[in-house]
PDB file of N, CA and C in Angstrom:
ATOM      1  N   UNK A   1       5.994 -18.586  -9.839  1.00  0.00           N
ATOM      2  CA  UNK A   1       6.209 -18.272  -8.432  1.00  0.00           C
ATOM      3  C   UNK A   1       7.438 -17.367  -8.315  1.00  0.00           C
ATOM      4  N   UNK A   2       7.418 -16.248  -7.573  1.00  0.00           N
ATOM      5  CA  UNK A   2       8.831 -14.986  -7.693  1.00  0.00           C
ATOM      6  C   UNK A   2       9.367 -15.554  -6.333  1.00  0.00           C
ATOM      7  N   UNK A   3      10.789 -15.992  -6.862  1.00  0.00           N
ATOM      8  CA  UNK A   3      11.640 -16.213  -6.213  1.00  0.00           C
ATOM      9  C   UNK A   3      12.729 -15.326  -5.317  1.00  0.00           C
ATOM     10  N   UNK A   4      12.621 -15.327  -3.795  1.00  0.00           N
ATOM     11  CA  UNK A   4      13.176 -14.411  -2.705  1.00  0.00           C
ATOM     12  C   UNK A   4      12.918 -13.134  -2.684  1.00  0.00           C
ATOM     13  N   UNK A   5      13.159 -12.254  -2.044  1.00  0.00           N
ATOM     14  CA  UNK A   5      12.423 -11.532  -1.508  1.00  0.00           C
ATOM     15  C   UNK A   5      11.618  -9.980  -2.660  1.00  0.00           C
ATOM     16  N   UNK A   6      12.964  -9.728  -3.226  1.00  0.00           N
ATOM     17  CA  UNK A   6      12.742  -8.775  -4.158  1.00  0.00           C
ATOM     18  C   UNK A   6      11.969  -9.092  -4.926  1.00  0.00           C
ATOM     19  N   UNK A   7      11.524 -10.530  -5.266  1.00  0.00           N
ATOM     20  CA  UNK A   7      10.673 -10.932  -6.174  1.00  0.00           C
ATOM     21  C   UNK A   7       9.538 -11.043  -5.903  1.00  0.00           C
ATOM     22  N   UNK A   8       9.104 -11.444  -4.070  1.00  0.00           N
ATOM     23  CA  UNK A   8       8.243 -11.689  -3.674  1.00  0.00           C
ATOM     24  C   UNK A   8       7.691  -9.970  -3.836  1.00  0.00           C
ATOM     25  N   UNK A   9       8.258  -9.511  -3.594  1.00  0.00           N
ATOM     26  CA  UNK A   9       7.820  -7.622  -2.774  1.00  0.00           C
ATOM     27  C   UNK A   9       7.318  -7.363  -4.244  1.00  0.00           C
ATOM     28  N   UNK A  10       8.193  -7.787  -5.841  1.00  0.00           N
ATOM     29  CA  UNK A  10       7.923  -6.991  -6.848  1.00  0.00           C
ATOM     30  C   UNK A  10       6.346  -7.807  -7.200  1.00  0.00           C
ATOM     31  N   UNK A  11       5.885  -9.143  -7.135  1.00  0.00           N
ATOM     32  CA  UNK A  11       4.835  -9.449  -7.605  1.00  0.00           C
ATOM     33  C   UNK A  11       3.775  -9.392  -6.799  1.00  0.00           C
ATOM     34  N   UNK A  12       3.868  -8.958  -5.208  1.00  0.00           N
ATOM     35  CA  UNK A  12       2.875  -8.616  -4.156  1.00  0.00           C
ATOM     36  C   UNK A  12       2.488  -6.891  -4.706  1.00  0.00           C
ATOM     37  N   UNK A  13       3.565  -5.955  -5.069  1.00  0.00           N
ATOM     38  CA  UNK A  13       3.195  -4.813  -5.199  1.00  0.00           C
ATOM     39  C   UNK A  13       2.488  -4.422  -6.310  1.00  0.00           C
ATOM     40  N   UNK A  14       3.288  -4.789  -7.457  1.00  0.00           N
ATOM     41  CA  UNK A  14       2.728  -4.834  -8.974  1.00  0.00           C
ATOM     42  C   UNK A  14       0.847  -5.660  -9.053  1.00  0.00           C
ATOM     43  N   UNK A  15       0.629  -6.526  -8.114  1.00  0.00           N
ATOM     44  CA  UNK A  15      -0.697  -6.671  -8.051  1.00  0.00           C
ATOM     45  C   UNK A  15      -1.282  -6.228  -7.413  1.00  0.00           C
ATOM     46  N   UNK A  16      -0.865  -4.814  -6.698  1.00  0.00           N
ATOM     47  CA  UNK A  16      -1.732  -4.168  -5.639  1.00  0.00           C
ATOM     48  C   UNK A  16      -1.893  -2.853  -6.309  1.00  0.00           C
ATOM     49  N   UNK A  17      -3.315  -2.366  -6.061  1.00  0.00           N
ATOM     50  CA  UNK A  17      -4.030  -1.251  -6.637  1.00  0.00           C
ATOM     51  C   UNK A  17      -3.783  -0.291  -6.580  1.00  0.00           C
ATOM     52  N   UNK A  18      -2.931   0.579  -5.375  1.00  0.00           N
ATOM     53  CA  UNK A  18      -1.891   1.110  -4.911  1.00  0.00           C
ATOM     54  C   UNK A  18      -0.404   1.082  -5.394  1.00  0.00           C
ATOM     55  N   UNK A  19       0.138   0.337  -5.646  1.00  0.00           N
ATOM     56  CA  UNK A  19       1.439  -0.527  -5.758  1.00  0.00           C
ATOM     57  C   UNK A  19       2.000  -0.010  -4.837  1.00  0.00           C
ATOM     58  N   UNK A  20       1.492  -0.698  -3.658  1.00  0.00           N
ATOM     59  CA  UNK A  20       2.039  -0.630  -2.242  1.00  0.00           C
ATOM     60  C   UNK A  20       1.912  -2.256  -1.675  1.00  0.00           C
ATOM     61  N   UNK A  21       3.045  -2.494  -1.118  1.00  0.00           N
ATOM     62  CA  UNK A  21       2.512  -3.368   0.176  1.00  0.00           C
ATOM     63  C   UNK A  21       2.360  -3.161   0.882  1.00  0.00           C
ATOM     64  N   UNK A  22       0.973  -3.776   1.422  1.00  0.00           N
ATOM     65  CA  UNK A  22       0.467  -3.614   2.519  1.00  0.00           C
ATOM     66  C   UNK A  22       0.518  -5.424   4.048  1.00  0.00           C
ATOM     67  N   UNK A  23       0.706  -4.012   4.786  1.00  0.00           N
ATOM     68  CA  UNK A  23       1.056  -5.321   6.307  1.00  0.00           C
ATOM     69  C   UNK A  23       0.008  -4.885   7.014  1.00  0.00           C
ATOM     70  N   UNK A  24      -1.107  -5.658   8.262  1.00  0.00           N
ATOM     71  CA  UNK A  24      -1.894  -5.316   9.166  1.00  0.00           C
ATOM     72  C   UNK A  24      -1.139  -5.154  10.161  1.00  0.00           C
ATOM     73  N   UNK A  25      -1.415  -4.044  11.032  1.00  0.00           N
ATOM     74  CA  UNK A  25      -0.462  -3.886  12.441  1.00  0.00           C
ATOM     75  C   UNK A  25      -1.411  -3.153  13.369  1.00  0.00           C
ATOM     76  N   UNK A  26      -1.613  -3.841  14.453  1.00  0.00           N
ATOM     77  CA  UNK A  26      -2.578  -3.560  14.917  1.00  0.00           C
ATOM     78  C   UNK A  26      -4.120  -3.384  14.178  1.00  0.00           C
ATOM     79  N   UNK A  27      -4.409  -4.151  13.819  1.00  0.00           N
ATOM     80  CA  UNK A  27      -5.712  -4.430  13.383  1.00  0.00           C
ATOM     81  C   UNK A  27      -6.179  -3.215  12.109  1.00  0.00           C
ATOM     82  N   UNK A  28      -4.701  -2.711  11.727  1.00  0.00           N
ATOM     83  CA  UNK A  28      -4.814  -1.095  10.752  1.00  0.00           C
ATOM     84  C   UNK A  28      -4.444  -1.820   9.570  1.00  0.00           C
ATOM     85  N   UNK A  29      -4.388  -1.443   8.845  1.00  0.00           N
ATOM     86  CA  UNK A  29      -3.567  -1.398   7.390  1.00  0.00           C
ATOM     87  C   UNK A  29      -2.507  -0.851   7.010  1.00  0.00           C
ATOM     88  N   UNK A  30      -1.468  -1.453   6.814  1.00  0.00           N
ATOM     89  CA  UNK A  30      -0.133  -0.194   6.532  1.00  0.00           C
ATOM     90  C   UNK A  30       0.275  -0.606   5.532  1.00  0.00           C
ATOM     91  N   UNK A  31      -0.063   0.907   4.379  1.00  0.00           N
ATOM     92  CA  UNK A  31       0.835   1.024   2.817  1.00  0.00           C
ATOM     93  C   UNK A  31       2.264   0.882   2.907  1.00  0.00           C
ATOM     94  N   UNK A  32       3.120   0.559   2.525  1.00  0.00           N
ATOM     95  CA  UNK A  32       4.690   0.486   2.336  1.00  0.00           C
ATOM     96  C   UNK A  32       4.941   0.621   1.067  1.00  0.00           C
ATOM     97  N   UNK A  33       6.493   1.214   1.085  1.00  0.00           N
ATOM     98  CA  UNK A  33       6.809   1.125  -0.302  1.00  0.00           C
ATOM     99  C   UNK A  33       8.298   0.907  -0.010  1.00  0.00           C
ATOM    100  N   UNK A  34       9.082  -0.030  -0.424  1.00  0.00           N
ATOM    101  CA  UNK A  34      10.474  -0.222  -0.212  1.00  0.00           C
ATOM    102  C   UNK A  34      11.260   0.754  -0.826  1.00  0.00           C
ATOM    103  N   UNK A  35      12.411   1.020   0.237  1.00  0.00           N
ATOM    104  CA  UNK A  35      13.156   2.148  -0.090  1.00  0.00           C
ATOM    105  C   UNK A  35      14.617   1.898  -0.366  1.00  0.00           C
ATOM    106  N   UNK A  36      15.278   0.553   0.777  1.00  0.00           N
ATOM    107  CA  UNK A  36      16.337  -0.214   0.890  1.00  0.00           C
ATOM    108  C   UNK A  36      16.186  -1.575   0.819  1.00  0.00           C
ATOM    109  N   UNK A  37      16.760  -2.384   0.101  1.00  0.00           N
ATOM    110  CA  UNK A  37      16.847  -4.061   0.565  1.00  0.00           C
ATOM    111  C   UNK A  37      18.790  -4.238   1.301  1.00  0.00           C
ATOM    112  N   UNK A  38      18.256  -4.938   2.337  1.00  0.00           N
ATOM    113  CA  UNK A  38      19.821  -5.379   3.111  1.00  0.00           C
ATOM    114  C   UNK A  38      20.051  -6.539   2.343  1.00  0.00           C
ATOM    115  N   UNK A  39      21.693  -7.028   2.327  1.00  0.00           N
ATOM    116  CA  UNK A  39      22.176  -7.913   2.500  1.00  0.00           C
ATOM    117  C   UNK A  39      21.134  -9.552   2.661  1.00  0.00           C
ATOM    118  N   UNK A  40      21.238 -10.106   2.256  1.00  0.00           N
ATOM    119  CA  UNK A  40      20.382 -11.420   2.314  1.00  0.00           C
ATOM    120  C   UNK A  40      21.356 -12.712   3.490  1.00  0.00           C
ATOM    121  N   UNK A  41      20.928 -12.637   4.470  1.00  0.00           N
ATOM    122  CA  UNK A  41      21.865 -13.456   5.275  1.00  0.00           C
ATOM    123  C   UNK A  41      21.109 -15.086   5.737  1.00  0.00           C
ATOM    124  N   UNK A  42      22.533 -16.000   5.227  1.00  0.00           N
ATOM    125  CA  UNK A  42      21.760 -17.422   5.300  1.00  0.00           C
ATOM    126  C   UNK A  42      21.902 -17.783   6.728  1.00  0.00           C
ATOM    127  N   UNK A  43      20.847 -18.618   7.250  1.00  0.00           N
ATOM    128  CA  UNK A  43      20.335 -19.255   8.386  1.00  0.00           C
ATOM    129  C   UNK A  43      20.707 -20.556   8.470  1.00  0.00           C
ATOM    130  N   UNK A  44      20.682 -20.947   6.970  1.00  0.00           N
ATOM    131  CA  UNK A  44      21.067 -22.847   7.081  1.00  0.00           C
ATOM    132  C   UNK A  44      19.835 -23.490   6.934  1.00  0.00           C
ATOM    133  N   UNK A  45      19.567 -24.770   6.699  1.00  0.00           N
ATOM    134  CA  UNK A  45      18.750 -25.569   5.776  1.00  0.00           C
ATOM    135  C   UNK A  45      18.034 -24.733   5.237  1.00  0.00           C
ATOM    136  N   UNK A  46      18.316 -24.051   4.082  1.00  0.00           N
ATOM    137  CA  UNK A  46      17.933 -23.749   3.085  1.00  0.00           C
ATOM    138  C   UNK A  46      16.893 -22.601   3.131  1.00  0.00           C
ATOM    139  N   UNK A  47      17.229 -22.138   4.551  1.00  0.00           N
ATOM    140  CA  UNK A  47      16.732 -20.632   4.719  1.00  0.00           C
ATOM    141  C   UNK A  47      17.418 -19.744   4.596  1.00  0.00           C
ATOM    142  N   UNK A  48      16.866 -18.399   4.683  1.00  0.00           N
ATOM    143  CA  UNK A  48      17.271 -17.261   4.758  1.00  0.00           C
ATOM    144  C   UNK A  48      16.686 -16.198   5.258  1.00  0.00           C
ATOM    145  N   UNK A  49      17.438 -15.145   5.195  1.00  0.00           N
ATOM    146  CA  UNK A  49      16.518 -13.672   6.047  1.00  0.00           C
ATOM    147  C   UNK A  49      17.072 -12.285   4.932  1.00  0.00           C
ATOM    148  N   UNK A  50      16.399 -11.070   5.124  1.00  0.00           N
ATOM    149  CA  UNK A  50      16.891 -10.167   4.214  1.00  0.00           C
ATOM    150  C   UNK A  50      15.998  -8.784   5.226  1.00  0.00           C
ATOM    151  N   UNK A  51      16.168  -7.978   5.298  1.00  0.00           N
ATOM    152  CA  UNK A  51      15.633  -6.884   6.158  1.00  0.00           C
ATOM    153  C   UNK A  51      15.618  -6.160   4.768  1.00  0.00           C
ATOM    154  N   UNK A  52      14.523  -5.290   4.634  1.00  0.00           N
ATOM    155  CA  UNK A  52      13.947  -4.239   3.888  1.00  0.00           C
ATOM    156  C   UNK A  52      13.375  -3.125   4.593  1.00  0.00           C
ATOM    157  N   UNK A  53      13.967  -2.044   4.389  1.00  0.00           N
ATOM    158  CA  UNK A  53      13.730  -0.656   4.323  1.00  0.00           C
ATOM    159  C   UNK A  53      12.131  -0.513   3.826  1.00  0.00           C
ATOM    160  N   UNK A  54      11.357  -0.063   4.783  1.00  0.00           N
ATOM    161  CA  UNK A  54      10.173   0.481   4.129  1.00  0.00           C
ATOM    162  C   UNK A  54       9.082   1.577   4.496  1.00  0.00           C
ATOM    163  N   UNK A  55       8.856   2.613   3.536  1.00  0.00           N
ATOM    164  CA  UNK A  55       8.431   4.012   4.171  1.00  0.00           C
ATOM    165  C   UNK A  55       7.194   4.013   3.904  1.00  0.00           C
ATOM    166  N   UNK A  56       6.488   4.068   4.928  1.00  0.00           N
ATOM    167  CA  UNK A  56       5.224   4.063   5.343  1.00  0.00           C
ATOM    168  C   UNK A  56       4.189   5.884   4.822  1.00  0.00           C
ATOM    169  N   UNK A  57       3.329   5.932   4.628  1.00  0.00           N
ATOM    170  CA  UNK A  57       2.493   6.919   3.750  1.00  0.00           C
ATOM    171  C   UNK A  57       3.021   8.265   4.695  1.00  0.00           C
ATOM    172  N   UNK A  58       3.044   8.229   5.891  1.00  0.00           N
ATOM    173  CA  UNK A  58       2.898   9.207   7.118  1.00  0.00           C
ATOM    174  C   UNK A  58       4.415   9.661   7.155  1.00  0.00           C
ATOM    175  N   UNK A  59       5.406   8.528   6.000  1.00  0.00           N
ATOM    176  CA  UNK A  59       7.234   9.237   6.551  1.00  0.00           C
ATOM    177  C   UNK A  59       7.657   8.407   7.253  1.00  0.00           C
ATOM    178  N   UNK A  60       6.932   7.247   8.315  1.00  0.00           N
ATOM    179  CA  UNK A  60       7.963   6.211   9.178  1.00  0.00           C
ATOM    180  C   UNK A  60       8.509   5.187   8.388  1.00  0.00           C
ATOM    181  N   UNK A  61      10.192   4.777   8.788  1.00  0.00           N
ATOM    182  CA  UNK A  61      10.187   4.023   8.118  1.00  0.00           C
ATOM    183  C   UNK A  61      10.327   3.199   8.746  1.00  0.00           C
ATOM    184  N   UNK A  62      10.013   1.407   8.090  1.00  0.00           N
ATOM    185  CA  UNK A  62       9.280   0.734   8.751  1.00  0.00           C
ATOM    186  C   UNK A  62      11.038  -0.570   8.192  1.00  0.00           C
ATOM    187  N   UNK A  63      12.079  -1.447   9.246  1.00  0.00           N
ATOM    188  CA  UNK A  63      12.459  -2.499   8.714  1.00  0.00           C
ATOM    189  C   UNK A  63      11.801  -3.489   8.896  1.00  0.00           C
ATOM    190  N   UNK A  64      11.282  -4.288   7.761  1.00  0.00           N
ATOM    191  CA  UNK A  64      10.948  -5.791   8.008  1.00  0.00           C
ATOM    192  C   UNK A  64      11.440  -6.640   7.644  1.00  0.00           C
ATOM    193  N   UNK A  65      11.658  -7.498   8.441  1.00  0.00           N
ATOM    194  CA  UNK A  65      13.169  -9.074   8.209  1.00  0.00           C
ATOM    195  C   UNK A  65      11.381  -9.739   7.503  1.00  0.00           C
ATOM    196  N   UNK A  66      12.382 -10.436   6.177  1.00  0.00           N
ATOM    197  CA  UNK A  66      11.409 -11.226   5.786  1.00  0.00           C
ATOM    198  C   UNK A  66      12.511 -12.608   5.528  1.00  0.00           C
ATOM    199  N   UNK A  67      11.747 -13.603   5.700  1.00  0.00           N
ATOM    200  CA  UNK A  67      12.390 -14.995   6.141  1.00  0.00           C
ATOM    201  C   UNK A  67      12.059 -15.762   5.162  1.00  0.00           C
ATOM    202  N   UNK A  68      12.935 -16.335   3.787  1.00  0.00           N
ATOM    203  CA  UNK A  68      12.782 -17.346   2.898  1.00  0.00           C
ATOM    204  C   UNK A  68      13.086 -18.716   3.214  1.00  0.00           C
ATOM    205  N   UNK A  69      12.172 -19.677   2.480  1.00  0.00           N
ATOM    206  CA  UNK A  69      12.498 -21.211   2.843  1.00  0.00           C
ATOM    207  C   UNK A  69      12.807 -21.937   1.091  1.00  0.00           C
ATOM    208  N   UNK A  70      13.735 -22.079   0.767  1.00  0.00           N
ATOM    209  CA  UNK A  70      13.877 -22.430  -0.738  1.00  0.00           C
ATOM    210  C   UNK A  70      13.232 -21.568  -1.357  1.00  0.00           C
ATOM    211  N   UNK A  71      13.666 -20.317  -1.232  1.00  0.00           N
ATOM    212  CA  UNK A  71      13.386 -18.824  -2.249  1.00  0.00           C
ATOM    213  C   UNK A  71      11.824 -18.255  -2.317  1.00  0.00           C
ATOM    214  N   UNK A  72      11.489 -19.004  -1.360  1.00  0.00           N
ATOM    215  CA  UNK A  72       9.796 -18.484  -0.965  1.00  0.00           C
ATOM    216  C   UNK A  72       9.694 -17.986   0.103  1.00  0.00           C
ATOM    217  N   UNK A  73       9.378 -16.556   0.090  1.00  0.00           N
ATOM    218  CA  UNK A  73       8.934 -15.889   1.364  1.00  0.00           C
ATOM    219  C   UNK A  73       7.695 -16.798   2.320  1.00  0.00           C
ATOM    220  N   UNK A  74       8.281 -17.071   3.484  1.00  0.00           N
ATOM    221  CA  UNK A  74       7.216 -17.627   4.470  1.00  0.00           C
ATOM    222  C   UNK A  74       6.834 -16.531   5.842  1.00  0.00           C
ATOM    223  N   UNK A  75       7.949 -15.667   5.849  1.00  0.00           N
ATOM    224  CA  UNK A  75       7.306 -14.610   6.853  1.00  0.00           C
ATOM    225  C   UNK A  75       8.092 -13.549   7.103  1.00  0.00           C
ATOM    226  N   UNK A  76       7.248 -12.513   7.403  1.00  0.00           N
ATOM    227  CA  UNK A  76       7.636 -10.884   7.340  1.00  0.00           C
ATOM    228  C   UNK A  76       7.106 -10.618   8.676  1.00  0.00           C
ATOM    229  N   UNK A  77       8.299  -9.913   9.854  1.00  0.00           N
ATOM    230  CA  UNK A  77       8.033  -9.009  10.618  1.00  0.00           C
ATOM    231  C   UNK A  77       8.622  -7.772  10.993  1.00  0.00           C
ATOM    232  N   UNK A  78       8.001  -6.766  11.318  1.00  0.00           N
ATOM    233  CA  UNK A  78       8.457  -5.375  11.886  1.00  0.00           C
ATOM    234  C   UNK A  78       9.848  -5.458  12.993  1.00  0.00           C
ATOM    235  N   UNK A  79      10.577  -4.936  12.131  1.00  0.00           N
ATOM    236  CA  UNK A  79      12.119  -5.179  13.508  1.00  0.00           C
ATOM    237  C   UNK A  79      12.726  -4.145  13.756  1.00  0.00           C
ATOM    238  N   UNK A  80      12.241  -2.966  13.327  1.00  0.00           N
ATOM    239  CA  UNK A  80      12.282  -1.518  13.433  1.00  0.00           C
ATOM    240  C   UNK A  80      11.590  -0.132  13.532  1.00  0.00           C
ATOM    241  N   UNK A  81      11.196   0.611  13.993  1.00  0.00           N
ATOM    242  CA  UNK A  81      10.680   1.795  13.582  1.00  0.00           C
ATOM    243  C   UNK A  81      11.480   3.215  13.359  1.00  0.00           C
ATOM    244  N   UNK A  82      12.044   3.668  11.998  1.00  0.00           N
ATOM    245  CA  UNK A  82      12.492   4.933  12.629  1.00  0.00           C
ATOM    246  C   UNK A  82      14.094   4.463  13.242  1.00  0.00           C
ATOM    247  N   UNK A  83      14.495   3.162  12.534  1.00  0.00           N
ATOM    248  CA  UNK A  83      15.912   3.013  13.472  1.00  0.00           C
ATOM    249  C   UNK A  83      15.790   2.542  14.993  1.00  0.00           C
ATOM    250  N   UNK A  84      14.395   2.261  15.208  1.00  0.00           N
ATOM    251  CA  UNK A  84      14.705   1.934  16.170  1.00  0.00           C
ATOM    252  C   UNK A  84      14.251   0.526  17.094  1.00  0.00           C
ATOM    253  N   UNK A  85      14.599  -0.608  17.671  1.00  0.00           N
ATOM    254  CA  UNK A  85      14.191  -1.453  17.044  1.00  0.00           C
ATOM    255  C   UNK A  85      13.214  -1.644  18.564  1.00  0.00           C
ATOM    256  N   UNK A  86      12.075  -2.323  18.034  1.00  0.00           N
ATOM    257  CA  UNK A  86      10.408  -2.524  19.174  1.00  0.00           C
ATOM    258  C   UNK A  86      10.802  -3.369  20.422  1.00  0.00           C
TER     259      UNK A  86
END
């Protein structure tokens, strides 16, 4: 099991046919490819959060806070487009 986030992103991508991750947004498909990882900031009981830089096929780049619970990613959302946040 790949532990926090960089680990999660490296064994989601490395098994994708592409070696992209991919997120649904709006009912589409979106390739990513990480460009930046932030700072990993703790939440308390044994969570955490980490925002990643990620550039989308078209040039947008996309931040998504992804949220660990004891070093396992449990959820990824869009908190940026382009710097700018939705």
């Amino acid at each position: 099991m790949p532990v926090g986030v960089k680990g999660y992103l490296d064994n989601v991508i490395g098994n994708s046919k592409d070696h992209k991750f991919h997120m649904t947004v709006n009912g589409k498909d979106l390739p990513l490819t990480p460009v930046k990882f932030h700072e990993e900031q703790k939440l308390g009981g044994g969570k955490s959060a980490m925002a990643v830089d990620m550039k989308g096929v078209v040039g947008k780049v996309y931040e998504i806070d992804f949220v660990t619970s004891g070093g396992v990613v449990t959820d990824g959302k869009i908190r940026k487009i382009n710097g700018k946040a939705l």
